[in-house]
N, C-alpha and C. Protein backbone atom coordinates (compact mmCIF):
# COMPACT_ATOMS: atom_id res chain seq x y z
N UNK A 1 0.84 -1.17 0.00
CA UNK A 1 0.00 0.00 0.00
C UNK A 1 0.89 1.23 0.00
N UNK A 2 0.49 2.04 -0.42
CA UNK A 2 0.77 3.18 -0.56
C UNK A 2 0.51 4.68 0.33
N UNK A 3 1.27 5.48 0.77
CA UNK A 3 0.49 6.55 1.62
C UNK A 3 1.19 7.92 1.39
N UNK A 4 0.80 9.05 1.84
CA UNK A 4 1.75 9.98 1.86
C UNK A 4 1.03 10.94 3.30
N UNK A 5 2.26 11.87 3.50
CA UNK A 5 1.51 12.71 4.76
C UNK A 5 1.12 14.05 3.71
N UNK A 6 0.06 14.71 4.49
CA UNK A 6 -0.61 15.63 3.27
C UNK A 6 0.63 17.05 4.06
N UNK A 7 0.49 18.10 3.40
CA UNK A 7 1.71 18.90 3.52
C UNK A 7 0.70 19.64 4.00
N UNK A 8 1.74 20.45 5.32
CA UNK A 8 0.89 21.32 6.19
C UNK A 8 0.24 21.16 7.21
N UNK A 9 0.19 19.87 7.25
CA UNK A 9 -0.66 19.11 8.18
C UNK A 9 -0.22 18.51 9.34
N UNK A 10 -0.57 18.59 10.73
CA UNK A 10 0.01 18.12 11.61
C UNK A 10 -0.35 16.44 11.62
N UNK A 11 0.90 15.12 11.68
CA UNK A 11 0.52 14.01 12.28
C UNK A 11 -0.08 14.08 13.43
N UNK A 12 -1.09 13.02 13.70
CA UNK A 12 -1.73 12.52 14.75
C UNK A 12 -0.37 11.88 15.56
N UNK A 13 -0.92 12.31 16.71
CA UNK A 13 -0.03 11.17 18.14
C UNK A 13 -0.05 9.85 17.56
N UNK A 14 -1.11 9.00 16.87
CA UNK A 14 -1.02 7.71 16.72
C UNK A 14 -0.35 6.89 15.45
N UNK A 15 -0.06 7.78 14.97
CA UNK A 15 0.74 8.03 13.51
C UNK A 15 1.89 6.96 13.84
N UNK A 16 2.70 6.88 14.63
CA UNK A 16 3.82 6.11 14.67
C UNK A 16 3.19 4.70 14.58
N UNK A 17 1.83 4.49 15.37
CA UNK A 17 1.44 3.64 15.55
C UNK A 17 0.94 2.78 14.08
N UNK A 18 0.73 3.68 13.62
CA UNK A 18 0.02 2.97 12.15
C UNK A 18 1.24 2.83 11.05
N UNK A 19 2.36 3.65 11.11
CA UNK A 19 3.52 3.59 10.05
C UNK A 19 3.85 1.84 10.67
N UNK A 20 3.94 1.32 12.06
CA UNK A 20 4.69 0.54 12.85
C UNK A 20 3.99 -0.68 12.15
N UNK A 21 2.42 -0.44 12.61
CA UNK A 21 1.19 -2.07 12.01
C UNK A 21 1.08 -2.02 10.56
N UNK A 22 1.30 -1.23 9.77
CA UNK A 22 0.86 -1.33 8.40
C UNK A 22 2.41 -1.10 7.58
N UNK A 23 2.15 -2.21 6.67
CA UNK A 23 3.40 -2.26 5.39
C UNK A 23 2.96 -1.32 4.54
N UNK A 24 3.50 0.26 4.53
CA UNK A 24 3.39 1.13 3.88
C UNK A 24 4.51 1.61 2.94
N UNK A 25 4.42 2.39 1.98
CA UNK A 25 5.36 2.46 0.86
C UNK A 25 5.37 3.98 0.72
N UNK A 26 5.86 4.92 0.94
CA UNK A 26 5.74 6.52 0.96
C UNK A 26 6.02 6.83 -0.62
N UNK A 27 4.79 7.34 -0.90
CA UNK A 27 4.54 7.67 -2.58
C UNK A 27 4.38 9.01 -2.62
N UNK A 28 4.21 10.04 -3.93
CA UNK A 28 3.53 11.38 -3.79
C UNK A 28 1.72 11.05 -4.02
N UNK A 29 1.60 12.39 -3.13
CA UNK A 29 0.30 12.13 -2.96
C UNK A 29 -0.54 11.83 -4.82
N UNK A 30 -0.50 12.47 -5.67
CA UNK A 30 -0.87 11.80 -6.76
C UNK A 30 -1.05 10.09 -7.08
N UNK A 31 0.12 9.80 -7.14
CA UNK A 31 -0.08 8.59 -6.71
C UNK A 31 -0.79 7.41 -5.98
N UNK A 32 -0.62 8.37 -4.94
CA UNK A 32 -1.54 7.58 -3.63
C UNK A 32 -3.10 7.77 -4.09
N UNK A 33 -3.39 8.69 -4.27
CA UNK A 33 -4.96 9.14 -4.73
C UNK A 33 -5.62 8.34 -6.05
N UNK A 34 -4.46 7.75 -7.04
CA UNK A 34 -4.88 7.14 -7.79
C UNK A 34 -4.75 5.27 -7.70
N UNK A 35 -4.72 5.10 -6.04
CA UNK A 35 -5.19 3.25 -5.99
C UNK A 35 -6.11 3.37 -6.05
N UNK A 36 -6.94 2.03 -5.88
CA UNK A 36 -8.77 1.80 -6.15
C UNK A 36 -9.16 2.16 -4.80
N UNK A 37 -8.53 1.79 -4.01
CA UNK A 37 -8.92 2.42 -2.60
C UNK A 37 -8.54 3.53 -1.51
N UNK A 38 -9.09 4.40 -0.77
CA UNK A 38 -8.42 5.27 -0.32
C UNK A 38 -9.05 5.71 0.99
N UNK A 39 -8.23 5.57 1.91
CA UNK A 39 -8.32 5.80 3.17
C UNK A 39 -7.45 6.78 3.98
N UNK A 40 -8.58 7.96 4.59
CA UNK A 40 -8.08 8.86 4.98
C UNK A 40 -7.84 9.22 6.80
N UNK A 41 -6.65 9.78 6.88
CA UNK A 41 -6.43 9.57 8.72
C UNK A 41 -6.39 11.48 9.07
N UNK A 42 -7.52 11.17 10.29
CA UNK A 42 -7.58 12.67 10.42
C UNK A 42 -6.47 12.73 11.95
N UNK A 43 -6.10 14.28 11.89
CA UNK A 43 -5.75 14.48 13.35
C UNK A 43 -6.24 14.72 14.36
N UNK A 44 -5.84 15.42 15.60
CA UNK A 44 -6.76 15.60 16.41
C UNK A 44 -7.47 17.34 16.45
N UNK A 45 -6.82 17.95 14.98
CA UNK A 45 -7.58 18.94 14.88
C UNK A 45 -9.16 18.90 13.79
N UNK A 46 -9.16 17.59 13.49
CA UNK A 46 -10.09 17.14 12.38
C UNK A 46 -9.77 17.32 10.71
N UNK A 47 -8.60 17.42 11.06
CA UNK A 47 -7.65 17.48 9.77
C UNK A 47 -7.43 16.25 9.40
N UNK A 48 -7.55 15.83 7.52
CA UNK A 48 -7.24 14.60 7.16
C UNK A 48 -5.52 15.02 6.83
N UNK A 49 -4.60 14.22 7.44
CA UNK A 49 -3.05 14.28 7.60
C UNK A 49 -2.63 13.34 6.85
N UNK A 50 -3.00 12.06 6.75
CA UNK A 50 -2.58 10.99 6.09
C UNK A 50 -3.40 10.14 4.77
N UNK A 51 -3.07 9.91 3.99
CA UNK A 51 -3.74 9.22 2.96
C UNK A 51 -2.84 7.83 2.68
N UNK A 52 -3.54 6.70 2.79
CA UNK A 52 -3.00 5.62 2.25
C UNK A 52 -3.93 5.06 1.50
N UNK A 53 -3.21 4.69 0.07
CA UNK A 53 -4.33 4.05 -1.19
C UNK A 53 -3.74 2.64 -1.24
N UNK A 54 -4.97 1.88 -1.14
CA UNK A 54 -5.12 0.00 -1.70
C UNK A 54 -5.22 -0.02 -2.58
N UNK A 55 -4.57 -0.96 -3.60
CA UNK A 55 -4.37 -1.32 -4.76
C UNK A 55 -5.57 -2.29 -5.07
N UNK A 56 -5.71 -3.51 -3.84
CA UNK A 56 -6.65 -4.28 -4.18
C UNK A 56 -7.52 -4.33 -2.60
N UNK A 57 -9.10 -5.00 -2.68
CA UNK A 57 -9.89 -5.19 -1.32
C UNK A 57 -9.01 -5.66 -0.30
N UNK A 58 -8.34 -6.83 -0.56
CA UNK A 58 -7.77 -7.52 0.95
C UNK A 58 -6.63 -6.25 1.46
N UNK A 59 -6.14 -5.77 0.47
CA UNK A 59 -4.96 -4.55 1.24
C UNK A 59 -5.52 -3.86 2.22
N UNK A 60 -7.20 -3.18 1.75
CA UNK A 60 -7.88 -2.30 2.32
C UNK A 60 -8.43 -2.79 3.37
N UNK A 61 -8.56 -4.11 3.30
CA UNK A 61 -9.56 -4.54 4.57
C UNK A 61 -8.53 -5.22 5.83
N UNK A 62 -7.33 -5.33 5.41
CA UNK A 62 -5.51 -5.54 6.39
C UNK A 62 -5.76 -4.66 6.97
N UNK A 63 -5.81 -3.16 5.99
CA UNK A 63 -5.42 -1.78 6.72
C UNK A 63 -6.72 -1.35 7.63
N UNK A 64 -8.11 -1.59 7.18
CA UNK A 64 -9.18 -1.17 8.03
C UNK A 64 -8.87 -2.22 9.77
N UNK A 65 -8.51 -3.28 9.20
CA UNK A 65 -8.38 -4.39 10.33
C UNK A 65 -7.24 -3.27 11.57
N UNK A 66 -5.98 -3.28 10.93
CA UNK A 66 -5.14 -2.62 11.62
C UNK A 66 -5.39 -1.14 12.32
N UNK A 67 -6.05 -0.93 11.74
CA UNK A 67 -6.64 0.47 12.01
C UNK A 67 -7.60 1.08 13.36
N UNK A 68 -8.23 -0.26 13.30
CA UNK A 68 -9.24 -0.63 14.20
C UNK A 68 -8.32 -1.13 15.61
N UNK A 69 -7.98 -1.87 15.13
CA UNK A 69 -6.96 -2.72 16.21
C UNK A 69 -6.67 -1.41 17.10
N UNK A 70 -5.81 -0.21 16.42
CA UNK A 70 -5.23 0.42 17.65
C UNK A 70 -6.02 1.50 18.39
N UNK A 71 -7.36 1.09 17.77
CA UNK A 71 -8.63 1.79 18.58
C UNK A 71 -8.53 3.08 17.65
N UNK A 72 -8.63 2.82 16.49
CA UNK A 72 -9.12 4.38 15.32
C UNK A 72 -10.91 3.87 15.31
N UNK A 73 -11.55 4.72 14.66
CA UNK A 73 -12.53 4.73 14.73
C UNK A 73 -12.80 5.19 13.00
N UNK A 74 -13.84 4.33 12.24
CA UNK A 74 -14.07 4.73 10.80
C UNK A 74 -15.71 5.40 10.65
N UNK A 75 -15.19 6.50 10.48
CA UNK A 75 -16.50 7.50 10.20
C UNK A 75 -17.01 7.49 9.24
N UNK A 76 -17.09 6.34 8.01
CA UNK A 76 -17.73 6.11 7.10
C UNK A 76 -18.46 4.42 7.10
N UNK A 77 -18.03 3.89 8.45
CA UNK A 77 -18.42 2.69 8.15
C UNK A 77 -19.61 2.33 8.75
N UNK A 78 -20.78 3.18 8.26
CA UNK A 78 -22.38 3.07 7.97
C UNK A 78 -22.43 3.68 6.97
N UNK A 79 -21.80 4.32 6.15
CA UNK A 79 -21.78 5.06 5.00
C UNK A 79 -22.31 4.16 3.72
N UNK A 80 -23.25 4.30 3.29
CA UNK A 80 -23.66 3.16 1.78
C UNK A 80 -22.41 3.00 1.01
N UNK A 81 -21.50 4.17 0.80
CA UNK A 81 -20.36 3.92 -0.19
C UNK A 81 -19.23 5.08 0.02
N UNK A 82 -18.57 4.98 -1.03
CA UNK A 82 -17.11 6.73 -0.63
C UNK A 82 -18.03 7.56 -0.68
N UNK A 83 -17.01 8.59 0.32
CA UNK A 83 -17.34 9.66 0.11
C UNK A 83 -16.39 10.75 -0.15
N UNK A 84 -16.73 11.65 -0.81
CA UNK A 84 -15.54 12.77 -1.21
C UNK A 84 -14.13 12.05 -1.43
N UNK A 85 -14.53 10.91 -2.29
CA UNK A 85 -13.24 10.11 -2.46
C UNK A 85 -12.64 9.11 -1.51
N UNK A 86 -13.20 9.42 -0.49
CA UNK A 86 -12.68 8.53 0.58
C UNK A 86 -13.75 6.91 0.88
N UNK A 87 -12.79 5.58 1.03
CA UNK A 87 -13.85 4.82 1.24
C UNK A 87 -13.43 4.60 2.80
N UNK A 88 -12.83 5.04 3.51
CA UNK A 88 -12.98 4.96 5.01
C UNK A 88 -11.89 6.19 5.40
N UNK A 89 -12.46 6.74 6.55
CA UNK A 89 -12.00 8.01 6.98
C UNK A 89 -11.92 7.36 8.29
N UNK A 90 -10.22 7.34 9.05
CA UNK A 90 -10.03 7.30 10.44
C UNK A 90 -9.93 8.65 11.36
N UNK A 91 -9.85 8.23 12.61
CA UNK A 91 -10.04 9.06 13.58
C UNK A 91 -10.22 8.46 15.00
N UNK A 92 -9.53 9.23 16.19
CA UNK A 92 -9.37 8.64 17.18
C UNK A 92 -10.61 8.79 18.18
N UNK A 93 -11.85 9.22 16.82
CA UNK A 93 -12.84 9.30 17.89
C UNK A 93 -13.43 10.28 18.82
């Protein structure tokens, strides 16, 4: 998978935590925006900071798994489908 940090943007505290659980590959954000999947990590100012794009479902559903694990929370997952590009948006809640 693929990710980049968005510029300007402060990392989240839990950020180490997710570079640590997830096999990530630091791309430019172009890139990243153009996998089939795309999952966005906000901070704790409600800023999206991080973008990591899945190439294929099982990548995305590793990374939703992992995601969860360290107690993120997905604000799209009652959502019928993406939104504003995003198919899951984290957050610590």
């Amino acid at each position: 998978m693929k990710t980049v940090l968005l510029e300007g943007k402060k990392p989240a505290k839990y950020d180490r935590q997710i570079v640590a659980n997830i096999l990530l590959d630091a791309a430019p954000e172009a890139e990243v925006r153009q996998e089939k999947m795309l999952i966005g990590l906000r901070n704790e100012a409600g800023e999206i900071y991080r973008l990591i794009g899945a190439a294929r479902p099982n990548n995305f559903m590793n990374a939703v798994e992992e995601l969860t694990d360290i107690g993120l929370e997905d604000e799209l997952s009652d959502a019928d489908g993406p939104q504003d590009g995003y198919d899951a948006i984290f957050s610590a809640g």
